[in-house]
Each structure stands twice: as structure tokens, then as C-alpha cells.
N, C-alpha and C. Protein backbone atom coordinates (compact mmCIF):
# COMPACT_ATOMS: atom_id res chain seq x y z
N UNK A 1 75.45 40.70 -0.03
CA UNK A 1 76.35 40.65 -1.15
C UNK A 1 77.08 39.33 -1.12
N UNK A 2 77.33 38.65 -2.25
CA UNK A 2 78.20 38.00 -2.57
C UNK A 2 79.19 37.78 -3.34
N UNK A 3 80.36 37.41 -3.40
CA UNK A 3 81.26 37.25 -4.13
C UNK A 3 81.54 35.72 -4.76
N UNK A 4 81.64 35.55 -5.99
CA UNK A 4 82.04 34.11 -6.64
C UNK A 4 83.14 34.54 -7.51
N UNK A 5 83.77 33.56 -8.07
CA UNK A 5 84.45 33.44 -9.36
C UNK A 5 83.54 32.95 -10.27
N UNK A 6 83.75 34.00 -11.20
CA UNK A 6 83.29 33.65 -12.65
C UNK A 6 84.62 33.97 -13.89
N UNK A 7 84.24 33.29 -15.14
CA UNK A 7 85.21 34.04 -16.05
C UNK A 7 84.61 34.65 -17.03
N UNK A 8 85.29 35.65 -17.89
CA UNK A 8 84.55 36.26 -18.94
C UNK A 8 85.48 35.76 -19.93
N UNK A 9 84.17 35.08 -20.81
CA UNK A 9 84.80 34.15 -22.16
C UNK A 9 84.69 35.24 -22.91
N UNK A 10 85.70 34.63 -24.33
CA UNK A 10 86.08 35.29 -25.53
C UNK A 10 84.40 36.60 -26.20
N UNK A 11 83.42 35.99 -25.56
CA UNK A 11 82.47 36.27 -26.35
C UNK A 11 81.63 37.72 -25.70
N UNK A 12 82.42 38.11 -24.52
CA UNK A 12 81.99 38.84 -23.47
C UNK A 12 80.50 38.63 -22.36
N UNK A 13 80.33 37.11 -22.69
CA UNK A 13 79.67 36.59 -21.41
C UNK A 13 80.67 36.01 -20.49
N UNK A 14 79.86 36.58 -19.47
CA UNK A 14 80.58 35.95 -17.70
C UNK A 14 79.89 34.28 -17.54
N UNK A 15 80.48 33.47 -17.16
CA UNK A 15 79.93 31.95 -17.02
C UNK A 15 80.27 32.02 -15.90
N UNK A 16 79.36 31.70 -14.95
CA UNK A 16 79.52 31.55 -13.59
C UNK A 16 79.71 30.01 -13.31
N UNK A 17 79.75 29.42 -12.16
CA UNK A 17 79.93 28.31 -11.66
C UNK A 17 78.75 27.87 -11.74
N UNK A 18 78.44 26.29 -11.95
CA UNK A 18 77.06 25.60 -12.59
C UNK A 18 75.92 25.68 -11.40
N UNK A 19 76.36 25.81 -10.40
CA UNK A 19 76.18 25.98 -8.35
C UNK A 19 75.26 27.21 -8.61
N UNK A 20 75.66 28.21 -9.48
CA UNK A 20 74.84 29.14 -9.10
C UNK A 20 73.82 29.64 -10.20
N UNK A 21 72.67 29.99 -9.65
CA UNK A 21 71.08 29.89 -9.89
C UNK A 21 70.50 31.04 -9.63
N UNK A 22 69.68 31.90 -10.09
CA UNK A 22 68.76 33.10 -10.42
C UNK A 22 67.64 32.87 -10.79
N UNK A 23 66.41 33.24 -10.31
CA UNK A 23 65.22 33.21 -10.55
C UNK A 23 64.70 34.27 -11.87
N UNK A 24 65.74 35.54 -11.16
CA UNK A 24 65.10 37.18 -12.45
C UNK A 24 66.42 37.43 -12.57
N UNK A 25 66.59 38.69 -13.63
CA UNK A 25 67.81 38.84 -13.96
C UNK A 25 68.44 40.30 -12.20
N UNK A 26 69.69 40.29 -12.28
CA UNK A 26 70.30 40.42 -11.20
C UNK A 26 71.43 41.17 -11.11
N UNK A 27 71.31 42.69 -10.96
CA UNK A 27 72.59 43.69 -11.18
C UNK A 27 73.72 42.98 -10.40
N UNK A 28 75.32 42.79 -10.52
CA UNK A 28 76.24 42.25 -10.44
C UNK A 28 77.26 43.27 -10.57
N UNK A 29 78.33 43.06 -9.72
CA UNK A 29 79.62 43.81 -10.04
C UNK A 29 80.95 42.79 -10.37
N UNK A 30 81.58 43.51 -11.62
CA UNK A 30 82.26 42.67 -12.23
C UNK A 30 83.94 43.46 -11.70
N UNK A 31 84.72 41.99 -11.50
CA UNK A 31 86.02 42.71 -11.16
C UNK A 31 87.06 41.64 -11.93
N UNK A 32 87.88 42.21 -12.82
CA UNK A 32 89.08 41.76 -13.70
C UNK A 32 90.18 41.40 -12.33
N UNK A 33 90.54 39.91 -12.46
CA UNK A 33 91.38 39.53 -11.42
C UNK A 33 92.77 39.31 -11.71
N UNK A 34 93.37 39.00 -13.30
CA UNK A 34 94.07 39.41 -13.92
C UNK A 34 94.40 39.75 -15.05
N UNK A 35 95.32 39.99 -15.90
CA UNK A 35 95.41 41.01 -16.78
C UNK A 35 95.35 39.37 -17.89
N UNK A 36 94.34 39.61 -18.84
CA UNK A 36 94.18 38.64 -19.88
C UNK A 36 95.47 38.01 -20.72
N UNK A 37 95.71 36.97 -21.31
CA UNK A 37 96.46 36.60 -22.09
C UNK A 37 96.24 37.04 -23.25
N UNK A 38 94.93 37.50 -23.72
CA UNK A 38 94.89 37.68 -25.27
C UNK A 38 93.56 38.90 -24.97
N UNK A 39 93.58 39.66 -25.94
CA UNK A 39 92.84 40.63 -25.33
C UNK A 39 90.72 40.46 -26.25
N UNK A 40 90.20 40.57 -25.49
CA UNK A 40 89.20 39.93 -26.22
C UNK A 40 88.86 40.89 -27.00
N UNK A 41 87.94 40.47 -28.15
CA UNK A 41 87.41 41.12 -29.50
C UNK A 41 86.39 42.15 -29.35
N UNK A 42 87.06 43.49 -28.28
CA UNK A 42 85.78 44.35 -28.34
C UNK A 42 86.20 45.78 -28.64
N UNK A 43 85.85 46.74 -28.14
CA UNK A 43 86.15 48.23 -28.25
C UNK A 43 86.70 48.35 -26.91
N UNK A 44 86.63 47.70 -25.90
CA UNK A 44 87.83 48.14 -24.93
C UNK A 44 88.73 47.33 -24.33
N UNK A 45 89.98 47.62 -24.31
CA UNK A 45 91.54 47.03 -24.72
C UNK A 45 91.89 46.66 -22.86
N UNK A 46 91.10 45.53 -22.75
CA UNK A 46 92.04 44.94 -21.25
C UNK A 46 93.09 45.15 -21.23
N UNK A 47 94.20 45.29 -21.52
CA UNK A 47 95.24 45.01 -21.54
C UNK A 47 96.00 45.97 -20.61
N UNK A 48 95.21 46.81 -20.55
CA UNK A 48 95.77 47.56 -19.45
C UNK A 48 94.75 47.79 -18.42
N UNK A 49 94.12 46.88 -17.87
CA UNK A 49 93.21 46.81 -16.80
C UNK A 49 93.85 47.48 -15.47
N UNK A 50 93.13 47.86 -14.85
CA UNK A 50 93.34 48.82 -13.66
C UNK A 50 93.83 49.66 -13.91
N UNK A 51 94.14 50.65 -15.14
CA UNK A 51 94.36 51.90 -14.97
C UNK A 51 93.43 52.82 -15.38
N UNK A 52 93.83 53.90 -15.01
CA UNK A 52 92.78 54.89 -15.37
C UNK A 52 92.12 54.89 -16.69
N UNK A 53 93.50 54.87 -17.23
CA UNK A 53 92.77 54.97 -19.48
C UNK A 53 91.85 54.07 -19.81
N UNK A 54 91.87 52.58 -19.19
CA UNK A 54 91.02 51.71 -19.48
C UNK A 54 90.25 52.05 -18.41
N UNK A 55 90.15 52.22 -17.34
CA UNK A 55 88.34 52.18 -16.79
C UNK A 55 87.48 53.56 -17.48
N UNK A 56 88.05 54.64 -18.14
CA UNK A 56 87.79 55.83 -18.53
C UNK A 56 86.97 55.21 -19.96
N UNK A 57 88.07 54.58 -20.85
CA UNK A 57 88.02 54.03 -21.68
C UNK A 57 86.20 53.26 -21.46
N UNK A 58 86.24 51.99 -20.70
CA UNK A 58 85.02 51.53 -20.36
C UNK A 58 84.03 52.31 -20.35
N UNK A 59 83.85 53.26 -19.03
CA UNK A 59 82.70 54.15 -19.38
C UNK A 59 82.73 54.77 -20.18
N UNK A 60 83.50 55.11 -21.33
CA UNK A 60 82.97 56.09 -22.58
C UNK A 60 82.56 55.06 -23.83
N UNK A 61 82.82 53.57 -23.40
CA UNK A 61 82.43 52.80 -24.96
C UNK A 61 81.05 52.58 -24.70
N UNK A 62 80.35 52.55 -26.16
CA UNK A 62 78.73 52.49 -26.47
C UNK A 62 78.37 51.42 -25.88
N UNK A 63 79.14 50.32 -25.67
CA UNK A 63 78.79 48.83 -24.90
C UNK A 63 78.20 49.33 -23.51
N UNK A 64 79.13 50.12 -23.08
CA UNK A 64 78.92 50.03 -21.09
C UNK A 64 77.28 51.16 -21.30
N UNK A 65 77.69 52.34 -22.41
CA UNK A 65 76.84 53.14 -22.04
C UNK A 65 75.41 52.12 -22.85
N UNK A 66 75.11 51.64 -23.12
CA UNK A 66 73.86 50.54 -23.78
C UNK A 66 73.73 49.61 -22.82
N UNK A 67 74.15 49.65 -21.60
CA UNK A 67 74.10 48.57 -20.69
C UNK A 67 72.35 48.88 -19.67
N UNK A 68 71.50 48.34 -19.57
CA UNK A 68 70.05 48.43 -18.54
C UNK A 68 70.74 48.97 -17.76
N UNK A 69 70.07 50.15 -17.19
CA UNK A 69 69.89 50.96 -15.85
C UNK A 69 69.44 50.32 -14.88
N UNK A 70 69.72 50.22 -13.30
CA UNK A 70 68.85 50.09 -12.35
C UNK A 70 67.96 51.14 -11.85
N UNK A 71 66.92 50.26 -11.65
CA UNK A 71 66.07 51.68 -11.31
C UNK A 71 66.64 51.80 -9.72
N UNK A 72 66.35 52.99 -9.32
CA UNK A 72 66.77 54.00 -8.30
C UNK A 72 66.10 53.27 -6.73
N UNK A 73 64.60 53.49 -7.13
CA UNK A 73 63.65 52.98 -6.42
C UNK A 73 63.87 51.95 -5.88
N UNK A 74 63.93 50.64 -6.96
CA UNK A 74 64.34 49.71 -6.52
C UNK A 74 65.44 49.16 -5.69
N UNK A 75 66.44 50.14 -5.77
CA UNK A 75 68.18 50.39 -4.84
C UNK A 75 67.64 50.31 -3.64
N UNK A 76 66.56 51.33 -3.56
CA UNK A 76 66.48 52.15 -2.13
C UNK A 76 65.78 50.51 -1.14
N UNK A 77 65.36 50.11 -2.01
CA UNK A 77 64.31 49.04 -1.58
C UNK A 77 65.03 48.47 -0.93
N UNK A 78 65.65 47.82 -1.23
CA UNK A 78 66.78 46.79 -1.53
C UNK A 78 67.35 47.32 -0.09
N UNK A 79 67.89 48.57 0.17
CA UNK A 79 69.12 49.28 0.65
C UNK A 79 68.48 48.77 1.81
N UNK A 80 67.48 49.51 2.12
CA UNK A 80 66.68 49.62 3.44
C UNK A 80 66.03 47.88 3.76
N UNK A 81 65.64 46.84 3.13
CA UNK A 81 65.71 45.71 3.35
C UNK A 81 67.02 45.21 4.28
N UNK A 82 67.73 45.48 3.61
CA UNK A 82 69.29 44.90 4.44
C UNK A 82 69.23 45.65 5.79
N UNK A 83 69.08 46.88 5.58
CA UNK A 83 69.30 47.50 6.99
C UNK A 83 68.20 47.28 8.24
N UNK A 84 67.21 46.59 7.80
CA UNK A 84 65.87 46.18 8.54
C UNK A 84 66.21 44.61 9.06
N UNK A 85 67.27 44.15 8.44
CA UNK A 85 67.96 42.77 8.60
C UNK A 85 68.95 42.90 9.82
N UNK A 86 69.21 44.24 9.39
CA UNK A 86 70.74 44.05 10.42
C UNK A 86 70.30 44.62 12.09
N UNK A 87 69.14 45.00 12.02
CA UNK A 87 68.34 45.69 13.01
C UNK A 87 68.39 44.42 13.82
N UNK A 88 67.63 43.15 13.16
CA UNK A 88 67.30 41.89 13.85
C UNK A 88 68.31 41.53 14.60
């Protein structure tokens, strides 16, 4: 795992730092670091980030739920790779 800073522009893309590079596309976890100045143009209202109503809020808007699935399979892959690493 890694962690970077990225920001999420007005348009609800994340722009990462120019440093970083992807071959295929790449499940990611996104974390709000502070509470926005202006709240961006969608169906769910940052503005109250980190509380319950808004992360509730998130998973019930059509955006998050229209978001690609990971497949399962592929987790496990993944999971057990790392742990075959840490063996070494």
C-alpha cells in the first residue's frame, strides 16, 4: 500500500502528483483531509465530511453506487501475493 497526496478538483477528478504513473487502471482509497472551502457541484454535500450523515449520504448516492466493482478473486490474489512477500 501506498499513500500520496492528491486533490479532488471542482470536477470530481483526483489529480495526483505528475511522479505518479499506472500501467492499468487501479482500485484506490480516497480520504478527505479537510473540510472544503466551497462545496463541489455534486449530490453529496462535503461539508460535513467525517460524519456519519455524509459518509451514509455517500454510499446511498447513485455516483458511489455506479462506481466498477472489484472483482473478489482478484482481492484474494492480490491478498495472498503480499503475504507470500512477507514470508521472504
Amino acid at each position: 500500500m501506498l499513500t500520496i497526496r492528491a486533490t479532488l478538483e471542482p470536477n470530481g477528478r483526483v489529480r495526483l502528483p505528475a511522479s505518479v504513473h499506472c500501467e492499468k487502471p487501479m482500485p484506490v482509497l480516497v480520504t478527505f483531509l479537510d473540510e472544503p472551502e466551497d462545496s463541489p457541484s455534486s449530490s453529496v454535500n462535503l461539508t460535513e465530511t467525517g460524519t456519519v450523515a455524509a459518509t451514509l449520504q455517500l454510499l446511498h448516492s447513485t455516483e458511489f453506487r455506479q462506481l466498477p466493482k472489484s472483482n473478489a478473486e482478484e482481492i484474494q490474489q492480490r491478498i495472498q501475493t503480499l503475504r507470500d512477500d512477507w514470508a521472504n
